[in-house]
PDB file of N, CA and C in Angstrom:
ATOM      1  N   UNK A   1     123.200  85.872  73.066  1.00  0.00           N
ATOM      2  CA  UNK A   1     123.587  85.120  74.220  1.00  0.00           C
ATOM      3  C   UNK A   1     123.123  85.808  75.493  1.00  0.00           C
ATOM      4  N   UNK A   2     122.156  85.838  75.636  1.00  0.00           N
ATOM      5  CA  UNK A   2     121.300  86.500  76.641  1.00  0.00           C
ATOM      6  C   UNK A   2     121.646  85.601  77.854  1.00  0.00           C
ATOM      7  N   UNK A   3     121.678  85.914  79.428  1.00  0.00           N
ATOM      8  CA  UNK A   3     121.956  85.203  80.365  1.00  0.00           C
ATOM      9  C   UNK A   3     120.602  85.447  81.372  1.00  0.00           C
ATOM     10  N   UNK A   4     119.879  84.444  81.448  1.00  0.00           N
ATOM     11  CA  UNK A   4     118.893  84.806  82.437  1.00  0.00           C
ATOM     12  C   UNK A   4     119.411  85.461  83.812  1.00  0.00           C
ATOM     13  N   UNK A   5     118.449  86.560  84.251  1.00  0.00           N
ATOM     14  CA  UNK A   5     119.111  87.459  85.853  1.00  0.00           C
ATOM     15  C   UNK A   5     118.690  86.175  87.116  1.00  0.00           C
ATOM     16  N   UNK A   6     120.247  86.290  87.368  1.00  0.00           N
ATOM     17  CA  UNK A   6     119.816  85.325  88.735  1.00  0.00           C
ATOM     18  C   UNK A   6     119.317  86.248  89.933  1.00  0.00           C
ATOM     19  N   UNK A   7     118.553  85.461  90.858  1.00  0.00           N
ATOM     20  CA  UNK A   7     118.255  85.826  91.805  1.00  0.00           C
ATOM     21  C   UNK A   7     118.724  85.410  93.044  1.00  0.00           C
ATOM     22  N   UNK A   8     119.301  86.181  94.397  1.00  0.00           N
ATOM     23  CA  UNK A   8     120.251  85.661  95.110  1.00  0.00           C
ATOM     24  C   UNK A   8     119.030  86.030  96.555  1.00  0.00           C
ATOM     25  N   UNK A   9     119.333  85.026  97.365  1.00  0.00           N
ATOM     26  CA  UNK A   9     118.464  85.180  98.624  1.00  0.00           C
ATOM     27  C   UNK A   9     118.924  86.380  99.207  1.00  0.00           C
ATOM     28  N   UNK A  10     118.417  87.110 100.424  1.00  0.00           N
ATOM     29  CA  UNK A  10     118.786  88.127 101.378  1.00  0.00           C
ATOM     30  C   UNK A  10     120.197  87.522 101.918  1.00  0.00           C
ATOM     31  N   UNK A  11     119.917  86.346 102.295  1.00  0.00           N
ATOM     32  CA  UNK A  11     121.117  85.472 103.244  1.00  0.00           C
ATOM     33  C   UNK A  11     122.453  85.463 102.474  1.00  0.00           C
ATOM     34  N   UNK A  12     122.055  85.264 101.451  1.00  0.00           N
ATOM     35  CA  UNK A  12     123.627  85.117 100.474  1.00  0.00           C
ATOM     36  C   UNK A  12     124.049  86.779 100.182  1.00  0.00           C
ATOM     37  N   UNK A  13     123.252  88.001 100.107  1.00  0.00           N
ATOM     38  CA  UNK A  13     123.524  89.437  99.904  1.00  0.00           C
ATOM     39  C   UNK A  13     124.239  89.865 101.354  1.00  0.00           C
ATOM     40  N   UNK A  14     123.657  89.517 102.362  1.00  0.00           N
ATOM     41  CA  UNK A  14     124.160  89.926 103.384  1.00  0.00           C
ATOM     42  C   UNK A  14     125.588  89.216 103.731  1.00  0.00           C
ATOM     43  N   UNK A  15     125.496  87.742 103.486  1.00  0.00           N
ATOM     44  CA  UNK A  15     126.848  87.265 103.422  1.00  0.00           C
ATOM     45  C   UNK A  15     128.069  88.151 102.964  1.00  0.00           C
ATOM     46  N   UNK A  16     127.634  88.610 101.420  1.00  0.00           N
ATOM     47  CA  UNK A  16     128.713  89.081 100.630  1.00  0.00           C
ATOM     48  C   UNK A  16     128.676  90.286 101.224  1.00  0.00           C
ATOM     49  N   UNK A  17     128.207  91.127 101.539  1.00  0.00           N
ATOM     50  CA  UNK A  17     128.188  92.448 102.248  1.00  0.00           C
ATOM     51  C   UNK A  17     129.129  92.439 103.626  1.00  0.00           C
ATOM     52  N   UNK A  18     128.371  91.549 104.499  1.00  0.00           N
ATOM     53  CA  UNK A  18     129.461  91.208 105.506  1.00  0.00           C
ATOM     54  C   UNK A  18     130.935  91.056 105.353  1.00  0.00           C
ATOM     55  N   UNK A  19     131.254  90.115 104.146  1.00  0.00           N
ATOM     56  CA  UNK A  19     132.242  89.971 104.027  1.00  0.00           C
ATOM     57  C   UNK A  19     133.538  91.399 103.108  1.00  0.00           C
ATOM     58  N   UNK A  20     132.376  91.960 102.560  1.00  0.00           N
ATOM     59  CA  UNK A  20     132.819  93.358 101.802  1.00  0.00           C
ATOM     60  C   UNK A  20     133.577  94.183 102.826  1.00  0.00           C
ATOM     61  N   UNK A  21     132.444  94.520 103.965  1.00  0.00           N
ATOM     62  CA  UNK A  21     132.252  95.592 105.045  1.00  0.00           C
ATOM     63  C   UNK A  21     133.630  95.085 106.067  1.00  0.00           C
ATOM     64  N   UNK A  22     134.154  93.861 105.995  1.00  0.00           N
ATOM     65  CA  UNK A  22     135.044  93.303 106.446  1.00  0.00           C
ATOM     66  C   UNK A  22     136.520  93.807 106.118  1.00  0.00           C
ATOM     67  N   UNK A  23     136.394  94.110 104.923  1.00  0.00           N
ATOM     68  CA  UNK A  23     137.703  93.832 104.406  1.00  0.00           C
ATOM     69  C   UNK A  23     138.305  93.698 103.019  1.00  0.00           C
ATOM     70  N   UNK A  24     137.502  92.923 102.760  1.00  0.00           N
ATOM     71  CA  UNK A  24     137.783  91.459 101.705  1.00  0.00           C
ATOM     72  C   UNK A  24     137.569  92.322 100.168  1.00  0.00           C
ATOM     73  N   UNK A  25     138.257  92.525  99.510  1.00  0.00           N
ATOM     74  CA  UNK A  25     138.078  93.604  98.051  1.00  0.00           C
ATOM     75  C   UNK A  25     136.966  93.318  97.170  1.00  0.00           C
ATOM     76  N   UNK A  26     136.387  94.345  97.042  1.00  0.00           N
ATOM     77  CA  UNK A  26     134.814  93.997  95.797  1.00  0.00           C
ATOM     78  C   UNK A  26     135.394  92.737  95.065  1.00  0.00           C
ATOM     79  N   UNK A  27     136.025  92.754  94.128  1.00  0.00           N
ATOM     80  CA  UNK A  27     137.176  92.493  93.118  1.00  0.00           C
ATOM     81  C   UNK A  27     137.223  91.105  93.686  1.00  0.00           C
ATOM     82  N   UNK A  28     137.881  90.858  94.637  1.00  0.00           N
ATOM     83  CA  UNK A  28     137.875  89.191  95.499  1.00  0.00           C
ATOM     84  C   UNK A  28     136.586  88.758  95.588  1.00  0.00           C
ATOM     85  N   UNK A  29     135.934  88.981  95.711  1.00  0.00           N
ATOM     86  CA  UNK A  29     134.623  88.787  96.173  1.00  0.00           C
ATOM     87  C   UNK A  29     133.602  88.332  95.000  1.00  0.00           C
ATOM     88  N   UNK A  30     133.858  89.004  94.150  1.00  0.00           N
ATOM     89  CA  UNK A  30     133.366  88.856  92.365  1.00  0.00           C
ATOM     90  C   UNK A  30     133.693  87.774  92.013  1.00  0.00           C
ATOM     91  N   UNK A  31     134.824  87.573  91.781  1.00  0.00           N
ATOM     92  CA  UNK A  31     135.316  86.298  91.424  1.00  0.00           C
ATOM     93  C   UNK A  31     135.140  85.192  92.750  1.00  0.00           C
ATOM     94  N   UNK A  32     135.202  85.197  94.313  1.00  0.00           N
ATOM     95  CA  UNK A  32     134.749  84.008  94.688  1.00  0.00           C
ATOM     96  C   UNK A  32     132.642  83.880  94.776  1.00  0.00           C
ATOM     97  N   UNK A  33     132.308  84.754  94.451  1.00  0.00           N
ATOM     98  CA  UNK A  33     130.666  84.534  94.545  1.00  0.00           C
ATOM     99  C   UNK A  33     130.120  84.256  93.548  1.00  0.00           C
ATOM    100  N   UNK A  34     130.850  85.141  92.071  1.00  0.00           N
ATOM    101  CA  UNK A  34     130.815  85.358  90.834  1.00  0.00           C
ATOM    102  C   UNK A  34     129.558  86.066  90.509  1.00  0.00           C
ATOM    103  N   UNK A  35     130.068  87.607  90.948  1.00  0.00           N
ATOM    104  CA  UNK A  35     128.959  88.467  90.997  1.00  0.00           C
ATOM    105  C   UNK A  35     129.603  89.608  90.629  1.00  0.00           C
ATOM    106  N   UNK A  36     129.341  90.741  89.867  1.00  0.00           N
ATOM    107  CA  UNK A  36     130.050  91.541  89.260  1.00  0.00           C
ATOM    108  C   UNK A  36     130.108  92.771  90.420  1.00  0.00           C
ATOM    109  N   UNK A  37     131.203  93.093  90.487  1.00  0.00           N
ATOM    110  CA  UNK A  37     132.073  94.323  91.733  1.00  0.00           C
ATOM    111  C   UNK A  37     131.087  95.171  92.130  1.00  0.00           C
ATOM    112  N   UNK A  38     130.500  95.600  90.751  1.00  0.00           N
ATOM    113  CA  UNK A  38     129.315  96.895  90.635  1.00  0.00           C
ATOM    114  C   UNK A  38     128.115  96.089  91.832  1.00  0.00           C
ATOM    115  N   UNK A  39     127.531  95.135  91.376  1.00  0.00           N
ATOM    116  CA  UNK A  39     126.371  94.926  92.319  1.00  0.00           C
ATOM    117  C   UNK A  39     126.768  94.344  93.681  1.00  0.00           C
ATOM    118  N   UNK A  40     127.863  94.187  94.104  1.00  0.00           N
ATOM    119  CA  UNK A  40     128.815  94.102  95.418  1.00  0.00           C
ATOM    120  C   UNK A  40     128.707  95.158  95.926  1.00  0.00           C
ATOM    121  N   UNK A  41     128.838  96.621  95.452  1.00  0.00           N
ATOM    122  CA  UNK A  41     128.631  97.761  96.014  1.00  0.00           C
ATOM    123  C   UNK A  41     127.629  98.542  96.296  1.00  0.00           C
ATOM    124  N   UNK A  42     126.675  97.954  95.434  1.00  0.00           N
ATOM    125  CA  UNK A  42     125.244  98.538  95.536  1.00  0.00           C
ATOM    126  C   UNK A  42     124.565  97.571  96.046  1.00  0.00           C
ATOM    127  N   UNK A  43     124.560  96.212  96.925  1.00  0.00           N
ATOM    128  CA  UNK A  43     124.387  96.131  97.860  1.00  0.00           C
ATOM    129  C   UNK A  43     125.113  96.617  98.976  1.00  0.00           C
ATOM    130  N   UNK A  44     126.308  96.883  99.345  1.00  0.00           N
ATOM    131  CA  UNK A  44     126.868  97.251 100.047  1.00  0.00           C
ATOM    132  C   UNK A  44     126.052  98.499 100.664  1.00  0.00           C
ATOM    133  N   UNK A  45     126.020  99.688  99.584  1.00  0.00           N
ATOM    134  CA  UNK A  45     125.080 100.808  99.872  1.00  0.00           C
ATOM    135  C   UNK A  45     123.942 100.782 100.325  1.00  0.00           C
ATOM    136  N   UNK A  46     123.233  99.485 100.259  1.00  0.00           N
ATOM    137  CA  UNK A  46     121.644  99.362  99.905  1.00  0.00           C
ATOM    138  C   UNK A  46     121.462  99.073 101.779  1.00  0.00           C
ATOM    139  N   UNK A  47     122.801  98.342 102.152  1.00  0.00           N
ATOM    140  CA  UNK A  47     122.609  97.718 103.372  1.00  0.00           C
ATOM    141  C   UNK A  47     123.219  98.828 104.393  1.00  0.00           C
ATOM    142  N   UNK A  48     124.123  99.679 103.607  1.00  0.00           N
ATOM    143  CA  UNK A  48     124.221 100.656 104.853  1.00  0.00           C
ATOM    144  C   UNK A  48     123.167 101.679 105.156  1.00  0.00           C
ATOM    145  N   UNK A  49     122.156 101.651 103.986  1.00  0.00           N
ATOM    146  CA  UNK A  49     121.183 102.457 104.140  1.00  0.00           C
ATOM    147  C   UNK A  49     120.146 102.175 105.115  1.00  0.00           C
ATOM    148  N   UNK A  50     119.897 101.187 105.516  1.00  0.00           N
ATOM    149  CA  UNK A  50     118.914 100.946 106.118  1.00  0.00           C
ATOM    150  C   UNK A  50     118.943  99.456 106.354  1.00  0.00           C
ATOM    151  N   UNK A  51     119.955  98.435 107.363  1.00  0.00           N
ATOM    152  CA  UNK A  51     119.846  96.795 107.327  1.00  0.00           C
ATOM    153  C   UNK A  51     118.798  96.378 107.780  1.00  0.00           C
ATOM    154  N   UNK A  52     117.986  96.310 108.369  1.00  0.00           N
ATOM    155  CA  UNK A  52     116.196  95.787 108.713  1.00  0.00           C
ATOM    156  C   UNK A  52     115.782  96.013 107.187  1.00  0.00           C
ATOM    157  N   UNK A  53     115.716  96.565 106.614  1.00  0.00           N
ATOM    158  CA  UNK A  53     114.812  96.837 104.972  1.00  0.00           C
ATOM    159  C   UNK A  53     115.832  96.314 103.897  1.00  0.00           C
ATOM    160  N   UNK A  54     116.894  96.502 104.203  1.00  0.00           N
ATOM    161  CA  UNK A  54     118.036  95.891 102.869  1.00  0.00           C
ATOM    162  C   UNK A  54     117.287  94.577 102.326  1.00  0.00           C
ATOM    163  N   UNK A  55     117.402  94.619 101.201  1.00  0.00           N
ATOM    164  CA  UNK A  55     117.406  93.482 100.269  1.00  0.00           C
ATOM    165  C   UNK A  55     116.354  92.976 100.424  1.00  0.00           C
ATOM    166  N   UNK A  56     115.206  93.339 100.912  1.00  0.00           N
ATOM    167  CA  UNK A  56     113.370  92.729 101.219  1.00  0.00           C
ATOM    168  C   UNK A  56     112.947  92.790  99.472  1.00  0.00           C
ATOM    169  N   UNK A  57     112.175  91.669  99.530  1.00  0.00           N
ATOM    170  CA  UNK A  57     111.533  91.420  98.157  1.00  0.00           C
ATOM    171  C   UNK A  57     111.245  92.767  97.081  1.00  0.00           C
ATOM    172  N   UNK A  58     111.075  93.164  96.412  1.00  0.00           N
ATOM    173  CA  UNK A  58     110.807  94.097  95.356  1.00  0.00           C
ATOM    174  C   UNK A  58     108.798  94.070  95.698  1.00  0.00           C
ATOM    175  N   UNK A  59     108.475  93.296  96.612  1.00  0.00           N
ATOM    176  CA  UNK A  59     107.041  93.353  96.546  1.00  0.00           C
ATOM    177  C   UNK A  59     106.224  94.089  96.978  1.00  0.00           C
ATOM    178  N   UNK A  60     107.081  95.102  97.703  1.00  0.00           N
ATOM    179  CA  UNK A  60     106.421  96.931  98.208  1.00  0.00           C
ATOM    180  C   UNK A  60     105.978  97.164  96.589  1.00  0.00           C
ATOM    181  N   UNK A  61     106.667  97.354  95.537  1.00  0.00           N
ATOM    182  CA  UNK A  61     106.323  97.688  94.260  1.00  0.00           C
ATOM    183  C   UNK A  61     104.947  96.830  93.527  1.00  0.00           C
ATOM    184  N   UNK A  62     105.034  95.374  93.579  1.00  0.00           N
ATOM    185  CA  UNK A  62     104.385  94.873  93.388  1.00  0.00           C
ATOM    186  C   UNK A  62     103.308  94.632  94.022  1.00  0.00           C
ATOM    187  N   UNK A  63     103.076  94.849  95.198  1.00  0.00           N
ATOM    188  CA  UNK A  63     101.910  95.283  96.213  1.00  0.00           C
ATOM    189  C   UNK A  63     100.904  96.051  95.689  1.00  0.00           C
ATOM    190  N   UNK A  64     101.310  96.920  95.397  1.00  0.00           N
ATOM    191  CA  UNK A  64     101.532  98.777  95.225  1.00  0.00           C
ATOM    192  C   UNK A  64     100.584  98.758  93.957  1.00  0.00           C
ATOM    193  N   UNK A  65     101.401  98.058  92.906  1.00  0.00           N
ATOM    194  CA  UNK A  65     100.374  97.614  91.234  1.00  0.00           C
ATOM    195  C   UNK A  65      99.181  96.835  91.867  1.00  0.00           C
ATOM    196  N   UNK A  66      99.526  95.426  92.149  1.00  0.00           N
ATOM    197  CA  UNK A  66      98.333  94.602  92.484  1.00  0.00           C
ATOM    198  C   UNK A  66      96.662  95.331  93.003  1.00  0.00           C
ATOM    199  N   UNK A  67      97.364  96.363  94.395  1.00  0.00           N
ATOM    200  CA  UNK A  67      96.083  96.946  95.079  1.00  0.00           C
ATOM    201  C   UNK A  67      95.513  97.797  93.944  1.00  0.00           C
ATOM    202  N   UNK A  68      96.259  98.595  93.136  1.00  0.00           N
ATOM    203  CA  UNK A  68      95.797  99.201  92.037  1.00  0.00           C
ATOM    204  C   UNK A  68      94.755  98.814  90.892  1.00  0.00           C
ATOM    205  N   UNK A  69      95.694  96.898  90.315  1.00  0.00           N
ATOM    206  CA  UNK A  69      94.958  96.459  89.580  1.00  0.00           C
ATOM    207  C   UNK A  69      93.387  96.224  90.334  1.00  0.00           C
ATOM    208  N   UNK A  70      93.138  95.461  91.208  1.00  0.00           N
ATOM    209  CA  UNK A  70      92.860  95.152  91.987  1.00  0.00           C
ATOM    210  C   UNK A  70      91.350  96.136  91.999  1.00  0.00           C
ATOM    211  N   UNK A  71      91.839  97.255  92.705  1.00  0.00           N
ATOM    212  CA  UNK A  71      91.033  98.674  92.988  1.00  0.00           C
ATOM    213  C   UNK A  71      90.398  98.687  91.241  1.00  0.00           C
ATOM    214  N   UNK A  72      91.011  98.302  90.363  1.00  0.00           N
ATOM    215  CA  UNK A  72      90.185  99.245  89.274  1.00  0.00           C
ATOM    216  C   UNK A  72      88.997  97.757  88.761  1.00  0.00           C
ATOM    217  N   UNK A  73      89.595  96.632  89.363  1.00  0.00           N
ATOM    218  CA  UNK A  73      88.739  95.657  89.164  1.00  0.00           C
ATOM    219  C   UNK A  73      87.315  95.284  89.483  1.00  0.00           C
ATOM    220  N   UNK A  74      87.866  96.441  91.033  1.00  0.00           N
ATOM    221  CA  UNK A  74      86.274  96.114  91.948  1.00  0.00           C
ATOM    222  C   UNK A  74      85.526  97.387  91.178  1.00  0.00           C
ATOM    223  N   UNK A  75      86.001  98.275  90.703  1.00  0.00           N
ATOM    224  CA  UNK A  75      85.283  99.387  89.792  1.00  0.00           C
ATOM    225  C   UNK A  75      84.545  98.904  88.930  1.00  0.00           C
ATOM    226  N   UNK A  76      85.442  97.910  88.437  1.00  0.00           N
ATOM    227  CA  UNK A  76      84.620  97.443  86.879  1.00  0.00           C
ATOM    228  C   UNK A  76      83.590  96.123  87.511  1.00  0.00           C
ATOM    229  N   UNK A  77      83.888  95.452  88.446  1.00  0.00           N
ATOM    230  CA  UNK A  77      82.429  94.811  89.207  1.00  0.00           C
ATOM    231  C   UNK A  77      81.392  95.573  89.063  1.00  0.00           C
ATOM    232  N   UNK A  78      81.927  96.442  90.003  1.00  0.00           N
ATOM    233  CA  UNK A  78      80.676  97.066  90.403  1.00  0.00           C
ATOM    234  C   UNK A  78      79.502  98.380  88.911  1.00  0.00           C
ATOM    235  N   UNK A  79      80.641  98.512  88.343  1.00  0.00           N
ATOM    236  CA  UNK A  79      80.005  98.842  87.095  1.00  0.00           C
ATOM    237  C   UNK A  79      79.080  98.045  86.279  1.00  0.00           C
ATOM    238  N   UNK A  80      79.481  97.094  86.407  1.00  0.00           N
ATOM    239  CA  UNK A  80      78.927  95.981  85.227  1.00  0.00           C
ATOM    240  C   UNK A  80      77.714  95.298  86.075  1.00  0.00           C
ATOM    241  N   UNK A  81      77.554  95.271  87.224  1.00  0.00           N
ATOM    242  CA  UNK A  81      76.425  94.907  88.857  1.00  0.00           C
ATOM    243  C   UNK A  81      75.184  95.835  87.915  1.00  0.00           C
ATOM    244  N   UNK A  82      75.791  97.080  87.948  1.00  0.00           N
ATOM    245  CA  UNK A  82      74.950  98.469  87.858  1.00  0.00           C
ATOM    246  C   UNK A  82      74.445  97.973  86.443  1.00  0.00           C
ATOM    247  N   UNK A  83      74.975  97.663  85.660  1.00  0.00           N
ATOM    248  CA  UNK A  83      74.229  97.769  84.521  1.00  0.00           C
ATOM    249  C   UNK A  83      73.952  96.512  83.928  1.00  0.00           C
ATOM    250  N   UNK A  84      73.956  95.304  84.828  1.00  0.00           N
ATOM    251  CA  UNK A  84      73.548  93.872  84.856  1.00  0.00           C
ATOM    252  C   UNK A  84      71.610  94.632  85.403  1.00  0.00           C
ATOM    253  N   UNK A  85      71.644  95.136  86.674  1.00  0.00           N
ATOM    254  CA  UNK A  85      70.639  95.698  87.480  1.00  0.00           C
ATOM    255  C   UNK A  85      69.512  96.179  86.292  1.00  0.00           C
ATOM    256  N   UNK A  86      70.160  97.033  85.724  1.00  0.00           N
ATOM    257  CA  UNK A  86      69.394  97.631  84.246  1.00  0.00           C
ATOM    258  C   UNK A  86      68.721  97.074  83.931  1.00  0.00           C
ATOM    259  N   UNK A  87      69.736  95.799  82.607  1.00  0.00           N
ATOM    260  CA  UNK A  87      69.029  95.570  82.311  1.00  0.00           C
ATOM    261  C   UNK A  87      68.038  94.408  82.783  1.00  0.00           C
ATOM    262  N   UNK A  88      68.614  93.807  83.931  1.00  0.00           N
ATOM    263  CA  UNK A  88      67.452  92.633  83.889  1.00  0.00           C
ATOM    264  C   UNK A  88      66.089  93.792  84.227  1.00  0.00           C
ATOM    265  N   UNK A  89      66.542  94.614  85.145  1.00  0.00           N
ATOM    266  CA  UNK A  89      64.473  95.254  85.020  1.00  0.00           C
ATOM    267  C   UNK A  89      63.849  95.783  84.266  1.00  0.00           C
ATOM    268  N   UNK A  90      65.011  96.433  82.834  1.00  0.00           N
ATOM    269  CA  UNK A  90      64.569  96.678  81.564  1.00  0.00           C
ATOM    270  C   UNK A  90      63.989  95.263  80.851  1.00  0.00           C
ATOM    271  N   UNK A  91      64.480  94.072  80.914  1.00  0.00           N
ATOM    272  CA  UNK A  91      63.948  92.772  80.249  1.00  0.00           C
ATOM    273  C   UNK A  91      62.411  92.990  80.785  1.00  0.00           C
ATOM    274  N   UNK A  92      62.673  92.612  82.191  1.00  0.00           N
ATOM    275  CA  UNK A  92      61.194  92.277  82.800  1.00  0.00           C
ATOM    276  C   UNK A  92      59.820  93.905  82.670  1.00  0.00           C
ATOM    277  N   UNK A  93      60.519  94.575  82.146  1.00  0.00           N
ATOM    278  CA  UNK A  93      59.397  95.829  81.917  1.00  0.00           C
ATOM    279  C   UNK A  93      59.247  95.622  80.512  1.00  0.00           C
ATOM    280  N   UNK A  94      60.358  95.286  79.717  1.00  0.00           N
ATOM    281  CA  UNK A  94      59.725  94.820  78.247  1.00  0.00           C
ATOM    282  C   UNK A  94      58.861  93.546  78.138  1.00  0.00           C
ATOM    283  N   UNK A  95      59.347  92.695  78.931  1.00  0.00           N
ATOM    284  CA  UNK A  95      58.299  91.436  78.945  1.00  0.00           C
ATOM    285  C   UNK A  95      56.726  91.478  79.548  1.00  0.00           C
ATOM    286  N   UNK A  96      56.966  92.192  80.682  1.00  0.00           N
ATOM    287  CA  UNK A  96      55.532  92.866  80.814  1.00  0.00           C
ATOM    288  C   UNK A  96      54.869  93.356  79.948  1.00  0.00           C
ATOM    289  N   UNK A  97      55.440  94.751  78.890  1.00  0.00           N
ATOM    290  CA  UNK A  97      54.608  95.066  77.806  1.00  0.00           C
ATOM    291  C   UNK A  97      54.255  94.540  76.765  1.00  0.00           C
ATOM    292  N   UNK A  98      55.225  93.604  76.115  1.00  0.00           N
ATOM    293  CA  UNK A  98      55.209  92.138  75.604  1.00  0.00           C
ATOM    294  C   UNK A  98      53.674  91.235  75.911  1.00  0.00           C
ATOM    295  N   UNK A  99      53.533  90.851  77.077  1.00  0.00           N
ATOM    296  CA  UNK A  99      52.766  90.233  77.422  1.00  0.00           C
ATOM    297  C   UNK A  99      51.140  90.928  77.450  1.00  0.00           C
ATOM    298  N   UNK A 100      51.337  92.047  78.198  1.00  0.00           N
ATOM    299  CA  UNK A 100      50.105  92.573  78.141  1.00  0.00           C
ATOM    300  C   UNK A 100      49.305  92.644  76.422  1.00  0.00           C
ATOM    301  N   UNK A 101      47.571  92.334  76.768  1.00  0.00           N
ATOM    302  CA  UNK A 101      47.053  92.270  75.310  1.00  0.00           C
ATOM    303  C   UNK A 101      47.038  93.138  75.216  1.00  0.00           C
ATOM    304  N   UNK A 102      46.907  93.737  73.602  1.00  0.00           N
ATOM    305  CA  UNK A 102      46.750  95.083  73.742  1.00  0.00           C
ATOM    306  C   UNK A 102      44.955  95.057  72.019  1.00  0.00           C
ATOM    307  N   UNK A 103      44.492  96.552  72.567  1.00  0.00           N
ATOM    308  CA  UNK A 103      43.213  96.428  72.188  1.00  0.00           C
ATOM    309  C   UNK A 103      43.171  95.637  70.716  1.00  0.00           C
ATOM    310  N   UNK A 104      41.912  95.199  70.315  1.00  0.00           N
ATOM    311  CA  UNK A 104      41.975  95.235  69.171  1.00  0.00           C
ATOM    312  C   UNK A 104      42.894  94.024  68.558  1.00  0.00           C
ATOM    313  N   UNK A 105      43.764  93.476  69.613  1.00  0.00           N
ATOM    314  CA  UNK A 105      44.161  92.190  69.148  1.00  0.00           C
ATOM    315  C   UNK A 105      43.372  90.842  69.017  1.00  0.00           C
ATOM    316  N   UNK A 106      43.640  90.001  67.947  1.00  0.00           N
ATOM    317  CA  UNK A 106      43.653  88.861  67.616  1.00  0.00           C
ATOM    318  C   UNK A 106      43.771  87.777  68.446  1.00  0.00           C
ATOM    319  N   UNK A 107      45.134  87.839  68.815  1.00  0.00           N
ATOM    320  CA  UNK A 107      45.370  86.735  69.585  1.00  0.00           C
ATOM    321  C   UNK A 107      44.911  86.278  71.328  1.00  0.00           C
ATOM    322  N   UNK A 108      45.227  84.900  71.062  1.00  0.00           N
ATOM    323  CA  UNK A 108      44.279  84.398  72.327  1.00  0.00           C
ATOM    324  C   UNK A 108      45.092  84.813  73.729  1.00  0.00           C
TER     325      UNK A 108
END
């Protein structure tokens, strides 16, 4: 019985925080938001730490991977450029020797 993790806007975290920082008991608050005491408090913490940055997307992290993936992608471009480069002038130097007659041949 797995419960998918909900996801709650900034607006609704700060609500419940406000209303924490107020007064109002973790415990009350759980039961009217229906959010467990524990993550009532660790937003609570999250927002006294720093309210301009509280509760901003998780996408500093995901940024962070992306430029990474990203970075190793343009590596492998540019690798595969380099050795696209190869071989097409390896084709065209084999097709040159290919083509050229050579002595003693037969053909027209």
């Amino acid at each position: 019985m797995s419960r998918e993790r909900r996801q709650f806007s900034r607006e609704f975290k700060i609500k419940v925080v406000q209303a924490y920082e107020s007064g109002v008991s973790g415990v009350e608050l759980s039961r009217q938001f229906e959010v467990h005491p524990n993550v009532i408090y660790a937003w609570s913490r999250e927002y006294r730490r720093d309210p301009e940055k509280a509760f901003q997307d998780d996408r500093g992290v995901t940024d962070k991977a992306q430029e990474q993936r990203i970075a190793e992608l343009e590596r492998l471009v540019g690798r595969l450029s380099l050795e696209n480069d190869f071989l097409k002038k390896a084709l065209s130097h084999a097709k040159n020797i290919l083509s050229t007659p050579k002595p003693g041949s037969t053909k027209p």
